[in-house]
Protein backbone atom coordinates (compact mmCIF):
# COMPACT_ATOMS: atom_id res chain seq x y z
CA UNK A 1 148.13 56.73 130.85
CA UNK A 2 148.03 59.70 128.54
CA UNK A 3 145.37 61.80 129.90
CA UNK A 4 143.49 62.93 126.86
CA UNK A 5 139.71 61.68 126.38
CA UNK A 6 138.59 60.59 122.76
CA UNK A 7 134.78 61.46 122.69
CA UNK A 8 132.53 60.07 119.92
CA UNK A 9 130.60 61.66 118.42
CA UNK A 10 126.73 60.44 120.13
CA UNK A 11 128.63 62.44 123.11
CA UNK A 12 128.89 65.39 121.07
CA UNK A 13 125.66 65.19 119.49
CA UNK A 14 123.97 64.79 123.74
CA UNK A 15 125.94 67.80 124.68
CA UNK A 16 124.79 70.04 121.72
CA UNK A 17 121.38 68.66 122.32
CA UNK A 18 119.28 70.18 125.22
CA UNK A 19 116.11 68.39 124.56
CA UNK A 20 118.95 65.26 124.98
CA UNK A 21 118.16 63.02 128.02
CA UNK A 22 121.57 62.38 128.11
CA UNK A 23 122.52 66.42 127.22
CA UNK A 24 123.48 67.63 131.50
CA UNK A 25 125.42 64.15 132.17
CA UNK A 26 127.45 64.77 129.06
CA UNK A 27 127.90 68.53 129.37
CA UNK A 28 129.05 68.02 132.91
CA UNK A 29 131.75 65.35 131.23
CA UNK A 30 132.63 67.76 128.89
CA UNK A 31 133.60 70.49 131.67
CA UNK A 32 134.92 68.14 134.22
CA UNK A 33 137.24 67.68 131.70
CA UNK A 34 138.07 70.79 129.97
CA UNK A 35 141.27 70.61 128.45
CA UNK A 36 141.60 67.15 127.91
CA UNK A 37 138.72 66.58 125.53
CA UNK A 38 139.69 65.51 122.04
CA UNK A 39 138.28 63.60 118.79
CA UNK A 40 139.68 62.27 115.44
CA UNK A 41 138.80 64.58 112.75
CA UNK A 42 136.52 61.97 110.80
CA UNK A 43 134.59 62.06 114.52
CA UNK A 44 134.19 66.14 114.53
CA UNK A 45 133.21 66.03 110.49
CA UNK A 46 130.81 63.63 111.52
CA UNK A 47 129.69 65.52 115.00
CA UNK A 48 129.51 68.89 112.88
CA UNK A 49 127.64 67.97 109.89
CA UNK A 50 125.14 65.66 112.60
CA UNK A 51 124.81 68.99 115.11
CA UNK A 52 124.14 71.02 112.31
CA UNK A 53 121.02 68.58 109.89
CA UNK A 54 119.43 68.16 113.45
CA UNK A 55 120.19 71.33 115.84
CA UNK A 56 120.88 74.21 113.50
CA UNK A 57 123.47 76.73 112.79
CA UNK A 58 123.55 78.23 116.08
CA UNK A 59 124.29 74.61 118.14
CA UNK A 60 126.90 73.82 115.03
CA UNK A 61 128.40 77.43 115.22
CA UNK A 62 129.07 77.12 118.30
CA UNK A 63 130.81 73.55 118.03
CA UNK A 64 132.41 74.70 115.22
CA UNK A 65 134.37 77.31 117.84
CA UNK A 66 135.08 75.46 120.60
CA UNK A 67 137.20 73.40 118.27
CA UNK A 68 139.00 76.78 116.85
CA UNK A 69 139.22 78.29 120.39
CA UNK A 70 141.12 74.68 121.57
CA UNK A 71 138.40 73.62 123.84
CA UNK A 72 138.26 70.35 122.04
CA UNK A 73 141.52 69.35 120.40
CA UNK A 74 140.93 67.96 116.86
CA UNK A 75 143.43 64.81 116.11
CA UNK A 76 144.83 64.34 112.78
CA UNK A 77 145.13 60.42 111.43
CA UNK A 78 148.91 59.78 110.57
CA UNK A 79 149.12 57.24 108.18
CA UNK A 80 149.46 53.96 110.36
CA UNK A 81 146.22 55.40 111.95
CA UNK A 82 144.57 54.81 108.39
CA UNK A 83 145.82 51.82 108.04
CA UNK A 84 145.04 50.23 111.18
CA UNK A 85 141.21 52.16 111.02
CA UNK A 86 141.19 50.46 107.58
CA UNK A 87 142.58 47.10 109.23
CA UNK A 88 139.89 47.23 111.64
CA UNK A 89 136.91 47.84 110.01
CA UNK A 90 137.72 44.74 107.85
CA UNK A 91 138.36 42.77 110.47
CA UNK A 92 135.44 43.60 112.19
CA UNK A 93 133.50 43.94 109.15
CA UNK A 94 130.26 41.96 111.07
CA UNK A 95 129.71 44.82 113.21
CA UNK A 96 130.05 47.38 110.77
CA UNK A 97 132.94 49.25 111.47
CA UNK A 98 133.11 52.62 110.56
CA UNK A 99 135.78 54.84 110.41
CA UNK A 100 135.01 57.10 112.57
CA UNK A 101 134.66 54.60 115.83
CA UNK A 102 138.21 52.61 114.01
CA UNK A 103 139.70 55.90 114.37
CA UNK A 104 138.90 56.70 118.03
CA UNK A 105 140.52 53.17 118.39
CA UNK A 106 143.69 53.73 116.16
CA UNK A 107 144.53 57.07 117.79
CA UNK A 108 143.75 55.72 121.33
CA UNK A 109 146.35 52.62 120.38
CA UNK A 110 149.05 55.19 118.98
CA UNK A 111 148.62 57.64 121.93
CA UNK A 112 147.93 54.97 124.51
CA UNK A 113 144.61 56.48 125.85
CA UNK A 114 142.32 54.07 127.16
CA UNK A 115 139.17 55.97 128.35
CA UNK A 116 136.51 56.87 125.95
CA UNK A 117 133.55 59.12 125.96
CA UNK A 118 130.99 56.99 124.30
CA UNK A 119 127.39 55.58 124.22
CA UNK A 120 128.35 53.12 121.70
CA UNK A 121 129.55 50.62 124.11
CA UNK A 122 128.63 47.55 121.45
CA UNK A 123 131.32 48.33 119.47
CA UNK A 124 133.67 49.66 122.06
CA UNK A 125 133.05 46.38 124.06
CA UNK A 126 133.70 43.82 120.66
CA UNK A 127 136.91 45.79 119.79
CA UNK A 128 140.37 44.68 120.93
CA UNK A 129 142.59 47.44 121.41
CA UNK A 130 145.84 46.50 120.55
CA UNK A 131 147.33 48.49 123.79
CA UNK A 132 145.16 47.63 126.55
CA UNK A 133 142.57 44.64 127.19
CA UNK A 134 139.72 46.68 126.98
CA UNK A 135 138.34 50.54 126.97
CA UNK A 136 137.06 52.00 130.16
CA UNK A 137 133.63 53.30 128.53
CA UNK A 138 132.00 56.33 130.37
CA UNK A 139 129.32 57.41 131.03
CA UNK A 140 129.24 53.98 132.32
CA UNK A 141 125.54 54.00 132.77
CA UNK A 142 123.97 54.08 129.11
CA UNK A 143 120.28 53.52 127.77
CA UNK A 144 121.29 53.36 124.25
């Protein structure tokens, strides 16, 4: 098991938000697992321009340099990651797909990771990873 975890971005978005009810359970992830934290690009584009319309530039600032410091690793999408992210969100076109949560799943297939830091467990449940028979989703406990 490769011991990166792929975060989404609603994990993010709870950890940049302190009025969050979910902000100290995923800030406490986030620690617990300094150095292994990680997202697709399309997944920090989408977590920095989201942090930034609803927090401000301070929150997104400071995002913005935990990524350039190494705290969170950014993954680039090789080209059979944008063709399987485009393969699944056609085949899964009745959810709704989007890239970003078809990338988390192409770059957890290439690099054979199969926990991810999520809220979106409706997707992550549907979705057949082509590496595993399904995601361990955490937090595990999840309102949304």
């Amino acid at each position: 098991m490769n011991e990166r975890l792929l975060v989404d971005t609603n994990v993010w978005l709870a950890a940049a938000d302190r009025r969050s009810v979910h902000h100290q359970e995923c800030t406490q992830l986030i620690v617990a697992n300094a150095g292994r934290v990680s997202s697709p690009v399309p997944v920090l584009a989408e977590s920095s321009w989201l942090i930034l319309d609803r927090l401000g530039p301070e929150p997104h600032r400071l995002f913005l340099e935990a990524i350039v410091e190494g705290a969170i690793a950014a993954i680039d999408l090789t080209g059979g990651d944008w063709r399987r992210a485009t393969a699944l969100c056609a085949q899964y076109a009745d959810l709704r797909l989007d890239l970003m949560d078809a990338s988390i799943v192409a770059i957890a297939e290439r690099l054979e990771i199969t926990i991810i830091a999520t809220f979106n467990h409706r997707d992550f449940t549907v979705v057949r990873p082509a590496h595993t028979e399904a995601f361990e989703l955490i937090p595990a406990n999840t309102t949304r």
